[in-house]
N, C-alpha and C. Protein backbone atom coordinates (compact mmCIF):
# COMPACT_ATOMS: atom_id res chain seq x y z
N UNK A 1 -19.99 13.49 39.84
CA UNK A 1 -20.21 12.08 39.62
C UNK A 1 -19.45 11.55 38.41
N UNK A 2 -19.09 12.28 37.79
CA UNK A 2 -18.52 11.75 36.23
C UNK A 2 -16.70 11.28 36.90
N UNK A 3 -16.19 11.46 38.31
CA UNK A 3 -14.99 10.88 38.14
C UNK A 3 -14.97 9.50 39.31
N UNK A 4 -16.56 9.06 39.43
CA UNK A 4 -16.43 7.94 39.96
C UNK A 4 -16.28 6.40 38.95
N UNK A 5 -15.53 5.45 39.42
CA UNK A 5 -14.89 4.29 39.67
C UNK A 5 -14.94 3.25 40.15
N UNK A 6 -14.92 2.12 39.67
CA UNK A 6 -15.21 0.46 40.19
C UNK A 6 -14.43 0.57 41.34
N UNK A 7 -14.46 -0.04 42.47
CA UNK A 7 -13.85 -0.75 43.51
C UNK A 7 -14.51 -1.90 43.92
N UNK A 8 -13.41 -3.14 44.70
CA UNK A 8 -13.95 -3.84 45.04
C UNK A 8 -13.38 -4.12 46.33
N UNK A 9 -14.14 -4.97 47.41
CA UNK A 9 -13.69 -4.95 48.85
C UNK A 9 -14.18 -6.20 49.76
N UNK A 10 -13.29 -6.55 50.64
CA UNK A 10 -13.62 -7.78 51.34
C UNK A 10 -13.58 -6.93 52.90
N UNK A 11 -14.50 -8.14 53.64
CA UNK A 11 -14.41 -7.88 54.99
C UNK A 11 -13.61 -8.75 55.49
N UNK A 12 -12.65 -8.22 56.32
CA UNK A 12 -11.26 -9.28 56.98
C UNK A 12 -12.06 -9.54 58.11
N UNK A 13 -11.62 -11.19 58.54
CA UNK A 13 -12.72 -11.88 59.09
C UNK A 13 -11.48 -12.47 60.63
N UNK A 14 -11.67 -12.48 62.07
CA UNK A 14 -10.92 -13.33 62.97
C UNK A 14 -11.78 -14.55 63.19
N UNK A 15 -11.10 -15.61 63.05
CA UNK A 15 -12.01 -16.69 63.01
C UNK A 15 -10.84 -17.61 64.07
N UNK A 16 -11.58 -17.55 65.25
CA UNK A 16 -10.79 -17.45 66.71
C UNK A 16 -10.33 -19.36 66.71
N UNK A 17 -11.24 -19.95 66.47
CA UNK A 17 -11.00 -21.65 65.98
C UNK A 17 -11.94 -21.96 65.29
N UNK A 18 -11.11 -21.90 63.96
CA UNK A 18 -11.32 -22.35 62.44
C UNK A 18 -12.41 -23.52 62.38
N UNK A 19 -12.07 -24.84 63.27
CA UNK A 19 -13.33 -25.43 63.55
C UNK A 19 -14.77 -25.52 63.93
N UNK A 20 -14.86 -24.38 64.24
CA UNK A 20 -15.89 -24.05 64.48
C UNK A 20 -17.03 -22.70 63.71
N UNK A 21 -15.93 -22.33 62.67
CA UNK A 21 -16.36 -21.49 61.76
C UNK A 21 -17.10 -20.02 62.11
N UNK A 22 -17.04 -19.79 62.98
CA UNK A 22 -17.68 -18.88 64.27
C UNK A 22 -16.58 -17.43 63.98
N UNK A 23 -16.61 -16.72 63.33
CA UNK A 23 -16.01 -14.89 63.12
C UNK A 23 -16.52 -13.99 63.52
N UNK A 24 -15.24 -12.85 64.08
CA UNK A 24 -15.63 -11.64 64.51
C UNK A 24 -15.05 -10.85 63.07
N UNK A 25 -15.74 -9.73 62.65
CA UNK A 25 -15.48 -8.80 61.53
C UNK A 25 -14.17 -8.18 62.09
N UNK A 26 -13.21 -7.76 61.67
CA UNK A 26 -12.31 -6.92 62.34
C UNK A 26 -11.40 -6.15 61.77
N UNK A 27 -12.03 -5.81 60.44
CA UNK A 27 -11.34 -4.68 59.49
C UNK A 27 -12.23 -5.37 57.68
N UNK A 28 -11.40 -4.20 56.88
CA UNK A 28 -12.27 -4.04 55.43
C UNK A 28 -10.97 -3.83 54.66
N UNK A 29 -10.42 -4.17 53.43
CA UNK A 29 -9.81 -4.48 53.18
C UNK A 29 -10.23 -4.06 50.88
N UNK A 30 -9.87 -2.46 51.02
CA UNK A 30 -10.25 -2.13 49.43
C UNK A 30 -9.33 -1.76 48.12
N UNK A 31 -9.57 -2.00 47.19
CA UNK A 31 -9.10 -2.52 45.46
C UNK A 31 -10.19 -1.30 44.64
N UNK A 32 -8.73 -0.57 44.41
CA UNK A 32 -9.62 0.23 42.88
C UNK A 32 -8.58 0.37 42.22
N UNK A 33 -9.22 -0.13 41.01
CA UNK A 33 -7.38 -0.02 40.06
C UNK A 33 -7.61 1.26 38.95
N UNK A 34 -8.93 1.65 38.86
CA UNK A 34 -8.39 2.64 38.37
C UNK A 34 -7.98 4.04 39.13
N UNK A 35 -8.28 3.91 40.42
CA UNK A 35 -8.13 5.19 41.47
C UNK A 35 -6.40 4.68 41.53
N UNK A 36 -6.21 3.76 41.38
CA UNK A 36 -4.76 3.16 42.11
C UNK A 36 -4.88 2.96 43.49
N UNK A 37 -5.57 2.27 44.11
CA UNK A 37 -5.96 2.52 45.28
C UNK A 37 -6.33 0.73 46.20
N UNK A 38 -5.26 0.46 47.12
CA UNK A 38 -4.80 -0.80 47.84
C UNK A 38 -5.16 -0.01 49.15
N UNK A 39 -6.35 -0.44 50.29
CA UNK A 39 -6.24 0.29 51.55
C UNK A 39 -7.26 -0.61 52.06
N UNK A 40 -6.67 -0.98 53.97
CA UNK A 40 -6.52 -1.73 54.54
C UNK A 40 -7.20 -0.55 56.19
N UNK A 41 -8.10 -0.93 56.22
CA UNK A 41 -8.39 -0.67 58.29
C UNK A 41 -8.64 -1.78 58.82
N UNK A 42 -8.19 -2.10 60.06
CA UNK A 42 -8.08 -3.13 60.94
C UNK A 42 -8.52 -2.33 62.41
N UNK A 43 -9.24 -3.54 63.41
CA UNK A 43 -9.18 -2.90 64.51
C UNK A 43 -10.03 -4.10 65.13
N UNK A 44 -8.84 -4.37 66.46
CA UNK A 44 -9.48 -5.78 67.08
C UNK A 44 -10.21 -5.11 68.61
N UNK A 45 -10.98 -5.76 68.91
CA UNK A 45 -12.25 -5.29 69.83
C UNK A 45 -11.98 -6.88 71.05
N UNK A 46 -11.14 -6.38 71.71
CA UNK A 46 -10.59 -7.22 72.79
C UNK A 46 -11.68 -8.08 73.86
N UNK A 47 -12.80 -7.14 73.83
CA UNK A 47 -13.81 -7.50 74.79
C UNK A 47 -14.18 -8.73 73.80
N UNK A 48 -14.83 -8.65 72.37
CA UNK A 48 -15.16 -9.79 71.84
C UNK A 48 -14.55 -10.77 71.31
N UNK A 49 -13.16 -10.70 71.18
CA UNK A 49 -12.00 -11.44 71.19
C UNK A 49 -12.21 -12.53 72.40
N UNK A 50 -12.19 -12.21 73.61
CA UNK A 50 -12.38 -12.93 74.76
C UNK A 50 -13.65 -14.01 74.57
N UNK A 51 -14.52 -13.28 74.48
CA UNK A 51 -15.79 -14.25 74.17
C UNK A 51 -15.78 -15.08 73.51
N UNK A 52 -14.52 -15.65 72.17
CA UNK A 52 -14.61 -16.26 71.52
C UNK A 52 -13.36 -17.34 71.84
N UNK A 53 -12.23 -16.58 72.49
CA UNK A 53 -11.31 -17.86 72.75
C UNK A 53 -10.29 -16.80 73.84
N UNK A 54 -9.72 -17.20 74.35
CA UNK A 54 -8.79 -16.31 75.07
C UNK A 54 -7.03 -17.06 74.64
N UNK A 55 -7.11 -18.09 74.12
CA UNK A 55 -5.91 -18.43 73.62
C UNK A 55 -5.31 -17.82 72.26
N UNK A 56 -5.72 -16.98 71.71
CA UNK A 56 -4.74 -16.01 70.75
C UNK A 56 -4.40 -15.13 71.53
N UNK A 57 -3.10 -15.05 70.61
CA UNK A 57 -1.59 -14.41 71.22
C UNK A 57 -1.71 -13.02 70.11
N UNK A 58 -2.47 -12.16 71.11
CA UNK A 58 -2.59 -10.67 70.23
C UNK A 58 -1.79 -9.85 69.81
N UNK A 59 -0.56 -9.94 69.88
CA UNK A 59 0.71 -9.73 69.73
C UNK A 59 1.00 -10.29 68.37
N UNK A 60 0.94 -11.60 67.84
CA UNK A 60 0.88 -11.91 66.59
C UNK A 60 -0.02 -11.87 65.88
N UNK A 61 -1.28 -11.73 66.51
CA UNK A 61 -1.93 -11.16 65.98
C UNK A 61 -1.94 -10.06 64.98
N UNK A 62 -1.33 -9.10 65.76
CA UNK A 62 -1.23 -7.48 65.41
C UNK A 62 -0.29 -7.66 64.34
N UNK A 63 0.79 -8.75 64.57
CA UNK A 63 2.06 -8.77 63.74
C UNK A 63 1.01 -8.99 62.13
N UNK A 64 0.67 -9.74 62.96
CA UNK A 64 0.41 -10.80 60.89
C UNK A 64 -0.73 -9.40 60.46
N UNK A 65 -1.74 -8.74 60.87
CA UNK A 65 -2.16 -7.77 59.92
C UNK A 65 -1.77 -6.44 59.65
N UNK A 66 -0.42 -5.81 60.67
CA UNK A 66 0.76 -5.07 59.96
C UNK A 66 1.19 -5.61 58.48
N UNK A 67 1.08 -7.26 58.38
CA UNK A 67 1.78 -7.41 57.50
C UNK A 67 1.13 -7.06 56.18
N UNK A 68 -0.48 -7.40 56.75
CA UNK A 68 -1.50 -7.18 55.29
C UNK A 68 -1.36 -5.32 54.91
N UNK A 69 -1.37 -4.59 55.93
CA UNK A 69 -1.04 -3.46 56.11
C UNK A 69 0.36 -3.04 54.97
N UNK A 70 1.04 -3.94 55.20
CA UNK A 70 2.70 -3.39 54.37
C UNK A 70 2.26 -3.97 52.88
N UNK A 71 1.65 -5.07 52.85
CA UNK A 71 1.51 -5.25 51.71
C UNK A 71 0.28 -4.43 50.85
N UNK A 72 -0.21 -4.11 51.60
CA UNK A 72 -1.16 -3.18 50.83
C UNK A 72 -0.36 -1.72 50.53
N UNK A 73 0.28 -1.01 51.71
CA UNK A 73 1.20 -0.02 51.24
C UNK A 73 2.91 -0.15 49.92
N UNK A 74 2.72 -1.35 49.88
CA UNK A 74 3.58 -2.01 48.92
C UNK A 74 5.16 -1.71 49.66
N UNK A 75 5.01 -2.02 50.79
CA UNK A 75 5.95 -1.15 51.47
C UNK A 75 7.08 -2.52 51.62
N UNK A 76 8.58 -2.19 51.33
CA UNK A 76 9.31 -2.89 51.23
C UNK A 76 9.36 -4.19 52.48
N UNK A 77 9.42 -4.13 53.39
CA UNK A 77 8.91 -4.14 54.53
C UNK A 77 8.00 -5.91 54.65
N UNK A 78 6.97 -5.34 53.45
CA UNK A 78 5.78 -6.51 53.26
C UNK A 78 6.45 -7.58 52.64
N UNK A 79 7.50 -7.99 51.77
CA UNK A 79 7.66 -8.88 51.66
C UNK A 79 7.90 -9.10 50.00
N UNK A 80 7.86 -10.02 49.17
CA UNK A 80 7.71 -10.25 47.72
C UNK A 80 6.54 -9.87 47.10
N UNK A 81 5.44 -10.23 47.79
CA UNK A 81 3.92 -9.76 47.42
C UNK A 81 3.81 -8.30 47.47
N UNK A 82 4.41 -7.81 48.36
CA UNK A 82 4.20 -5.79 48.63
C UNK A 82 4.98 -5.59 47.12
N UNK A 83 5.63 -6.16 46.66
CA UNK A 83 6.38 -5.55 45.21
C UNK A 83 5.58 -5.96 44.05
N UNK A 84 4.32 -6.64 43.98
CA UNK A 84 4.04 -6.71 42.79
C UNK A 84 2.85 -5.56 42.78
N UNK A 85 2.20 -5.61 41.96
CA UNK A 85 0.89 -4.58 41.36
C UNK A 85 -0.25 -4.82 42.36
N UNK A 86 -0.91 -3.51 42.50
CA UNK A 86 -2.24 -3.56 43.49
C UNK A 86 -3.28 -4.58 42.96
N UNK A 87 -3.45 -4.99 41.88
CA UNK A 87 -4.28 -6.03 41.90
C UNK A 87 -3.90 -7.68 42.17
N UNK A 88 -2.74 -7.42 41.57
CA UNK A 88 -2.43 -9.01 42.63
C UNK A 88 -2.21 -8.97 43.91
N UNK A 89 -1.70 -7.77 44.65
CA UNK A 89 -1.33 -7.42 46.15
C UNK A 89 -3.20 -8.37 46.60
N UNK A 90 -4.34 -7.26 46.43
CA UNK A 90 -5.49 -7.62 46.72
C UNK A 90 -6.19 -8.90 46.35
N UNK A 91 -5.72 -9.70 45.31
CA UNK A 91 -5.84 -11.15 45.21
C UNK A 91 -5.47 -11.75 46.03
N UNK A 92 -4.30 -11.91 46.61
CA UNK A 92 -3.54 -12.75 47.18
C UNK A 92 -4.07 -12.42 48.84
N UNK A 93 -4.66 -10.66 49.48
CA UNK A 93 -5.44 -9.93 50.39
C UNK A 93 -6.67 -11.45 50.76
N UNK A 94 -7.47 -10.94 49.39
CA UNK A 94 -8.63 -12.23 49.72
C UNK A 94 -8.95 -13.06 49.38
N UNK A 95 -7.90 -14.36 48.76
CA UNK A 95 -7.66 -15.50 48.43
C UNK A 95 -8.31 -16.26 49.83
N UNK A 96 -8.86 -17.46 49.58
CA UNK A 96 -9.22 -18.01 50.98
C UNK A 96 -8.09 -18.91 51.83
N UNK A 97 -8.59 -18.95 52.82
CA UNK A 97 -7.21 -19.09 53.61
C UNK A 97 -8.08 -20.56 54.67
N UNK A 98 -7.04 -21.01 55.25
CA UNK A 98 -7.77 -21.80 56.68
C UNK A 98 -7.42 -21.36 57.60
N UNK A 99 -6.89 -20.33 57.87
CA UNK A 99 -6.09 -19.43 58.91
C UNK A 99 -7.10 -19.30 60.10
N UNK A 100 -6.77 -18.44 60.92
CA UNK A 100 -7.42 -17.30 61.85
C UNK A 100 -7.92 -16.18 61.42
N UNK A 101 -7.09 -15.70 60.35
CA UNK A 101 -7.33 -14.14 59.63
C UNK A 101 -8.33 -14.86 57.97
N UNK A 102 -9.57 -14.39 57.57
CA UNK A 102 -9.86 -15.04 56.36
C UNK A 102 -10.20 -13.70 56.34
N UNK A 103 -10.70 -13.67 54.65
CA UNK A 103 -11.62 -12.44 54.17
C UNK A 103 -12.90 -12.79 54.00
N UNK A 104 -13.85 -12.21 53.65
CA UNK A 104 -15.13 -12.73 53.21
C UNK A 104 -15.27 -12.61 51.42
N UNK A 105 -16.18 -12.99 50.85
CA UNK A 105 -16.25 -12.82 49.39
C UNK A 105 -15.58 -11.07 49.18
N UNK A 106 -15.81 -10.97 47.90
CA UNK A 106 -15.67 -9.74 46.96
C UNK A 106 -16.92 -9.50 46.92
N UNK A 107 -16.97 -8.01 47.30
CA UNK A 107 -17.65 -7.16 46.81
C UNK A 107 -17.57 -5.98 46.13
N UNK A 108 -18.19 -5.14 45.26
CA UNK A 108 -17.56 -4.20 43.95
C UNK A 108 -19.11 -3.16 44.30
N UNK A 109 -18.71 -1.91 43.80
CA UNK A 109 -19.17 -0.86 43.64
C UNK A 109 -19.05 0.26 42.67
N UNK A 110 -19.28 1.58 43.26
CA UNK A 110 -18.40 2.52 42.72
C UNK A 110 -18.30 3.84 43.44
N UNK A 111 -17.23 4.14 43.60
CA UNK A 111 -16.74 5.70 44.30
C UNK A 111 -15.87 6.87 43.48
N UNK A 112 -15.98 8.29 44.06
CA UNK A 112 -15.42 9.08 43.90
C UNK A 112 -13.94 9.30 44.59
N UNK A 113 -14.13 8.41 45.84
CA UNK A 113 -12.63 8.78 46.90
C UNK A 113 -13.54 7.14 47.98
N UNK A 114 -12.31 6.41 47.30
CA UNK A 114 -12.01 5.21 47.82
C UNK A 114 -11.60 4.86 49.11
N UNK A 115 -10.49 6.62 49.65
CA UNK A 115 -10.53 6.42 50.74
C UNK A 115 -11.44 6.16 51.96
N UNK A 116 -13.05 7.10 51.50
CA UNK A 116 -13.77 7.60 52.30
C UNK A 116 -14.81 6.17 52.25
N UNK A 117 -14.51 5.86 51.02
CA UNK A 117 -15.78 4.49 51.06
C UNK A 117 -15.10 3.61 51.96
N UNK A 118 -13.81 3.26 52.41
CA UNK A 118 -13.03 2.46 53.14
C UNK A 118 -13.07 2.37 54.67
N UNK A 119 -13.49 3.83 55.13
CA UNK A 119 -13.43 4.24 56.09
C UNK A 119 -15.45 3.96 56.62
N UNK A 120 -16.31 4.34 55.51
CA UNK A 120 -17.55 4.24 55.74
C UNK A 120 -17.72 2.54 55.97
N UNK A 121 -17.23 1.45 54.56
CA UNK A 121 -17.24 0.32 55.72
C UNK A 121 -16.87 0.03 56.37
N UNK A 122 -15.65 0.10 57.09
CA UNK A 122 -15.17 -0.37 58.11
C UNK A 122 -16.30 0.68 59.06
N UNK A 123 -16.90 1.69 59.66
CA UNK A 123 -17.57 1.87 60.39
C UNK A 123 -18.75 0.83 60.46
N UNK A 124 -19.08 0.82 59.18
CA UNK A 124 -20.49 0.11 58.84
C UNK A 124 -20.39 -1.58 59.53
N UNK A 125 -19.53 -2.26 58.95
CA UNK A 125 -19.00 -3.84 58.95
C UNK A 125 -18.22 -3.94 60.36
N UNK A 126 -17.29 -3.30 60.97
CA UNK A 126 -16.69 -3.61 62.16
C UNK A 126 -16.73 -2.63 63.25
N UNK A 127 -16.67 -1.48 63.31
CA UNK A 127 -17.30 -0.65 64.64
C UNK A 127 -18.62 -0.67 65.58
């Protein structure tokens, strides 16, 4: 226990028409700066996708959260934002948006392996 660590984490939100404020959970999205640690699971659930609109184009879909994906791996790839520091990468992650893709608030904790807490919410929040 003595090499656990703050993290903090949003739930990435599909919000199928924004007008109506109505979201499916569809990935978790985690920040630990002292682990060094930017990590991103996604995973869209097609059956409830339908239920909510059938006019997104899942294809860009997929595109635009590869992209949150590159920018969290800081991967050249992502853009100007993938090149700066994991804590602004994850600011800019769950800044609010009017999009389709939003995050939900910040939430903070603490872990030993950031990976595994990443993986436990996303079971918890979107599976």
């Amino acid at each position: 226990m003595r090499n656990r660590e703050t993290y903090e984490y949003a739930i990435i939100r599909l919000v199928p028409k924004v007008e109506r404020q109505e979201f499916i959970n569809i990935g978790v999205v985690l920040f630990s700066k002292k682990k060094k640690y930017l990590g991103i699971r996604y995973q869209i659930d097609e059956s409830k996708l339908k239920l909510f609109s059938s006019e997104i184009d899942k294809e860009n879909l997929n595109k635009y959260l590869k992209a949150w994906e590159l920018v969290c791996q800081g991967s050249p790839e992502g853009g100007p934002i993938a090149k700066l520091d994991l804590a602004f990468r994850f600011r800019w992650l769950v800044a609010k948006r009017s999009t389709i893709i939003q995050s939900s608030a910040t939430h903070s904790g603490l872990c030993e392996d950031p990976e595994q807490v990443l993986q436990d919410l996303f079971e918890s929040f979107v599976l």
